[in-house]
C-alpha atoms as a PDB file:
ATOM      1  CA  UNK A   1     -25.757   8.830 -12.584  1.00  0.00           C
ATOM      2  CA  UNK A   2     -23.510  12.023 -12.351  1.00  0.00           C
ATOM      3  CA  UNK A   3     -20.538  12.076 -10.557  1.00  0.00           C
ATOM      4  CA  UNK A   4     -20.910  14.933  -7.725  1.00  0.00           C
ATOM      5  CA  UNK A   5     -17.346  15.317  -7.235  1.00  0.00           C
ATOM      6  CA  UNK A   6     -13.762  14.315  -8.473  1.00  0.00           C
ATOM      7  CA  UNK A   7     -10.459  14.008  -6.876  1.00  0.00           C
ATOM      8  CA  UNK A   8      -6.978  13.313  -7.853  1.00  0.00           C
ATOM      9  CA  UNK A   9      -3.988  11.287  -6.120  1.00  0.00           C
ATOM     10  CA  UNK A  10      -0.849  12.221  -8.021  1.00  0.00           C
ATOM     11  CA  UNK A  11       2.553   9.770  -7.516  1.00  0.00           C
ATOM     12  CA  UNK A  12       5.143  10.782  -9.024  1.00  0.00           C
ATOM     13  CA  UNK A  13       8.815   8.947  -9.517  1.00  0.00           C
ATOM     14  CA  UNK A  14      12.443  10.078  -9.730  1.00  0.00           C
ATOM     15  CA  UNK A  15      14.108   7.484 -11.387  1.00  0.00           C
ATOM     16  CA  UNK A  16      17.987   7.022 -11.882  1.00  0.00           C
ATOM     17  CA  UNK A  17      19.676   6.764 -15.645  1.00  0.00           C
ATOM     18  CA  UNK A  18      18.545   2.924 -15.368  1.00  0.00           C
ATOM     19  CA  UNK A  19      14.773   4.142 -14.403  1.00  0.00           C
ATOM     20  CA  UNK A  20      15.076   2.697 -10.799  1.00  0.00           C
ATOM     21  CA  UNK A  21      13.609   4.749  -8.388  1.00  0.00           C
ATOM     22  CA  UNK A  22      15.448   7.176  -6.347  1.00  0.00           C
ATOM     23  CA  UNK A  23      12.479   9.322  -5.076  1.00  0.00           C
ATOM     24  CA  UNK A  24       8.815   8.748  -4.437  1.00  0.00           C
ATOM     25  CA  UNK A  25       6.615  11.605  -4.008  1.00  0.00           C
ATOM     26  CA  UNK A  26       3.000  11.670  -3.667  1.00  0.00           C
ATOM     27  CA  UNK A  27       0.076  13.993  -3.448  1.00  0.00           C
ATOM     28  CA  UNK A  28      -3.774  13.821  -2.380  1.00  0.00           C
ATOM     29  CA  UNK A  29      -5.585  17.297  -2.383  1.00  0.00           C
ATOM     30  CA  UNK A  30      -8.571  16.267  -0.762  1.00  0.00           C
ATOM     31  CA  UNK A  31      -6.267  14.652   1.971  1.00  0.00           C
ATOM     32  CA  UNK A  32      -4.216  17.726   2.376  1.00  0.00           C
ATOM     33  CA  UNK A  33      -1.197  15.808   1.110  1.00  0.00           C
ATOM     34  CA  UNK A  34       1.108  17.779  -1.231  1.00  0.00           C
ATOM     35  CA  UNK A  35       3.906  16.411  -2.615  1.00  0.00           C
ATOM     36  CA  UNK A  36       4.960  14.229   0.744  1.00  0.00           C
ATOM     37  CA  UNK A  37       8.154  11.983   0.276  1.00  0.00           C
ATOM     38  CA  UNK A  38       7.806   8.215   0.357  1.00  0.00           C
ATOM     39  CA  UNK A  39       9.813   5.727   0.147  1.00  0.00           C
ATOM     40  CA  UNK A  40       7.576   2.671  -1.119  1.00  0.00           C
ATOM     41  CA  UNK A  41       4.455   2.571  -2.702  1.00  0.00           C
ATOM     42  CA  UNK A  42       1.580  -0.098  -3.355  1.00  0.00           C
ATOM     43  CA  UNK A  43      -1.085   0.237  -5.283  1.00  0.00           C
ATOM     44  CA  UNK A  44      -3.748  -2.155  -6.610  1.00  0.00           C
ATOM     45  CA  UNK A  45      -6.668  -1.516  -9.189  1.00  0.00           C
ATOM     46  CA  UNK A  46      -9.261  -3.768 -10.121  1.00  0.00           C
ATOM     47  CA  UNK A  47      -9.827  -4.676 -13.741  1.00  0.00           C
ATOM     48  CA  UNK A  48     -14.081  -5.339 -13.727  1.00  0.00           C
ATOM     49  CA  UNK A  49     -13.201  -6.190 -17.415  1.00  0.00           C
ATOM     50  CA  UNK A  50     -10.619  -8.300 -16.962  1.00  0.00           C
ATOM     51  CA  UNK A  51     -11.494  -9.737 -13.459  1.00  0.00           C
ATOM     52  CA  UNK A  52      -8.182  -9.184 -12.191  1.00  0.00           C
ATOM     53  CA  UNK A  53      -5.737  -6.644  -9.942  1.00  0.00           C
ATOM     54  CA  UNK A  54      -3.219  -4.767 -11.467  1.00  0.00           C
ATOM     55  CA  UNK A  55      -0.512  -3.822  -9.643  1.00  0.00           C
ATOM     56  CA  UNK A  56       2.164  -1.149  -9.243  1.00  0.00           C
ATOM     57  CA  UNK A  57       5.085  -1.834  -6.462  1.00  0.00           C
ATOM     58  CA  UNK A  58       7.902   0.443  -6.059  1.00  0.00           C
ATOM     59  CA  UNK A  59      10.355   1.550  -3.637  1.00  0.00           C
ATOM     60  CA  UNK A  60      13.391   3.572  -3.692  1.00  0.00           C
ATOM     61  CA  UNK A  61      17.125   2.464  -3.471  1.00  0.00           C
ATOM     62  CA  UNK A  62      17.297   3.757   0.049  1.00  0.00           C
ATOM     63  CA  UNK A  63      14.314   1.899   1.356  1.00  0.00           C
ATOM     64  CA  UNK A  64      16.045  -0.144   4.479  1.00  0.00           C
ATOM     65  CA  UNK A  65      15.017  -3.939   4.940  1.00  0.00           C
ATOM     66  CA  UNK A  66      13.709  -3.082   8.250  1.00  0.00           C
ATOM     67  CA  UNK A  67      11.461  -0.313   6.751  1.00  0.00           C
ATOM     68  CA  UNK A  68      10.554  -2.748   4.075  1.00  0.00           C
ATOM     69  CA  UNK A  69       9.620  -5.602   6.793  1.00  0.00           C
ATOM     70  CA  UNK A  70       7.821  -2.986   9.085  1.00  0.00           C
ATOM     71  CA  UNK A  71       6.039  -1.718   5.395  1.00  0.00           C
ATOM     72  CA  UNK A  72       4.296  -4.659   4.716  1.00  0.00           C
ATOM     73  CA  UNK A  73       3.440  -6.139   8.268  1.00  0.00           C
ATOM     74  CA  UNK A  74       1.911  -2.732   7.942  1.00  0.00           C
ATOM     75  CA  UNK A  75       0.003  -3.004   5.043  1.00  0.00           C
ATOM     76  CA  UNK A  76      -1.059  -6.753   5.591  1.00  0.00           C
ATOM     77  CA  UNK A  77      -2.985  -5.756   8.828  1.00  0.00           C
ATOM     78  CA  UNK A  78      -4.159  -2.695   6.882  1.00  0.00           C
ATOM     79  CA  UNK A  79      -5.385  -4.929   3.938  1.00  0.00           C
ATOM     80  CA  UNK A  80      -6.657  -7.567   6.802  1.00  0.00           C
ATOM     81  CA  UNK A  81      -8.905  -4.832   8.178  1.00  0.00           C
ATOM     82  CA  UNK A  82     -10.311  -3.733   4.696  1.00  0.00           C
ATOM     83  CA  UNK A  83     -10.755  -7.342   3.572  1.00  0.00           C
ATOM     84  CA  UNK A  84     -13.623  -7.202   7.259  1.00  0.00           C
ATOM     85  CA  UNK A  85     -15.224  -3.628   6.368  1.00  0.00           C
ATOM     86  CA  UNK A  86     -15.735  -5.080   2.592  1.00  0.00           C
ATOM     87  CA  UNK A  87     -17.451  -8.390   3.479  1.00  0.00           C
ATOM     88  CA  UNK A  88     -18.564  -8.685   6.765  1.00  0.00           C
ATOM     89  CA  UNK A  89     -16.211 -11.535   7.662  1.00  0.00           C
ATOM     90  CA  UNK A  90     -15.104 -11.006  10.616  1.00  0.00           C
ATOM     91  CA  UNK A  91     -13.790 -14.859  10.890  1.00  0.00           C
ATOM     92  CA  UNK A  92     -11.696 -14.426   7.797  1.00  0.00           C
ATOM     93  CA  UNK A  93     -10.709 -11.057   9.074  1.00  0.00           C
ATOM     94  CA  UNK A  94      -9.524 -12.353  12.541  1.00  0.00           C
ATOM     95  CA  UNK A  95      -7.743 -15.415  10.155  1.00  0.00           C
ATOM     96  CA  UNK A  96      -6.035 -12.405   8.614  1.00  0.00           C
ATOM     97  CA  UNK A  97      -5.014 -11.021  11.886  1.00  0.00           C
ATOM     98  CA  UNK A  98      -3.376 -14.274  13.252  1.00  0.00           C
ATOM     99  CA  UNK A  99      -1.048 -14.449   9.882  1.00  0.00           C
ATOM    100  CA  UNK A 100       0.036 -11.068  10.201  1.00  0.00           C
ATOM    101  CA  UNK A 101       1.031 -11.607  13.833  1.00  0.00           C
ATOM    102  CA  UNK A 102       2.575 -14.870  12.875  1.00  0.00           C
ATOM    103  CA  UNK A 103       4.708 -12.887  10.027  1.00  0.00           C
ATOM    104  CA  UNK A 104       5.630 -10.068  12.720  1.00  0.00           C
ATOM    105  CA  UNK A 105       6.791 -12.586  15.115  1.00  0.00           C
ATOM    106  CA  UNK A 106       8.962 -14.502  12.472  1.00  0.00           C
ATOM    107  CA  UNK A 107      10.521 -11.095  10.984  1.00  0.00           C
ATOM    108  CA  UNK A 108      11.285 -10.241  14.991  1.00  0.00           C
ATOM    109  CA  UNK A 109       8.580  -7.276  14.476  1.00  0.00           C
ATOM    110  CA  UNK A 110       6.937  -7.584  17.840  1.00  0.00           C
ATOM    111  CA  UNK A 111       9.281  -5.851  20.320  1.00  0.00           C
END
């Protein structure tokens, strides 16, 4: 089967003289993103071959600790609402849900 289409996500990293991030810049063109500043990234691949997840985290040296708590509250619910649209379990999904309100209210997320 022939691809009808490609399209490219570009990160890229500033790092420091001991390669620790200092800037995180990323770009989508079908998203209309071009080089936007960030200040953390995720990202997760799956290895079919290997049957595992590779993983890239990064964040800068600026990245506050109330950023970084907001960041991945953030990305749990996101991940929580993927995990529901990929399987159809809504049960699991709503599981999901209750942790990440559980991990707001202990981090004093919830205002």
């Amino acid at each position: 089967m022939a691809v009808a289409h490609t399209s490219k996500i570009e990160i890229t990293v500033g790092l420091d003289e001991n390669k620790v991030p200092e800037e995180i810049h990323w770009s989508a063109d079908d998203g209309g993103v071009v080089e936007q500043a960030s200040k953390a990234i995720m990202l997760s691949v799956w290895d079919p071959t290997q049957q595992e997840t590779l993983r890239v985290d990064l964040w800068t040296k600026d990245m506050p600790l109330d950023e970084m708590k907001q960041f991945f509250h953030q990305t749990l619910l996101s991940m929580s609402a993927t995990f529901e649209r990929a399987t159809n379990d809504e049960k699991m999904g709503a599981t999901m849900r209750d942790f990440c309100d559980y991990f707001a209210e202990k981090l004093d997320l919830k205002k």
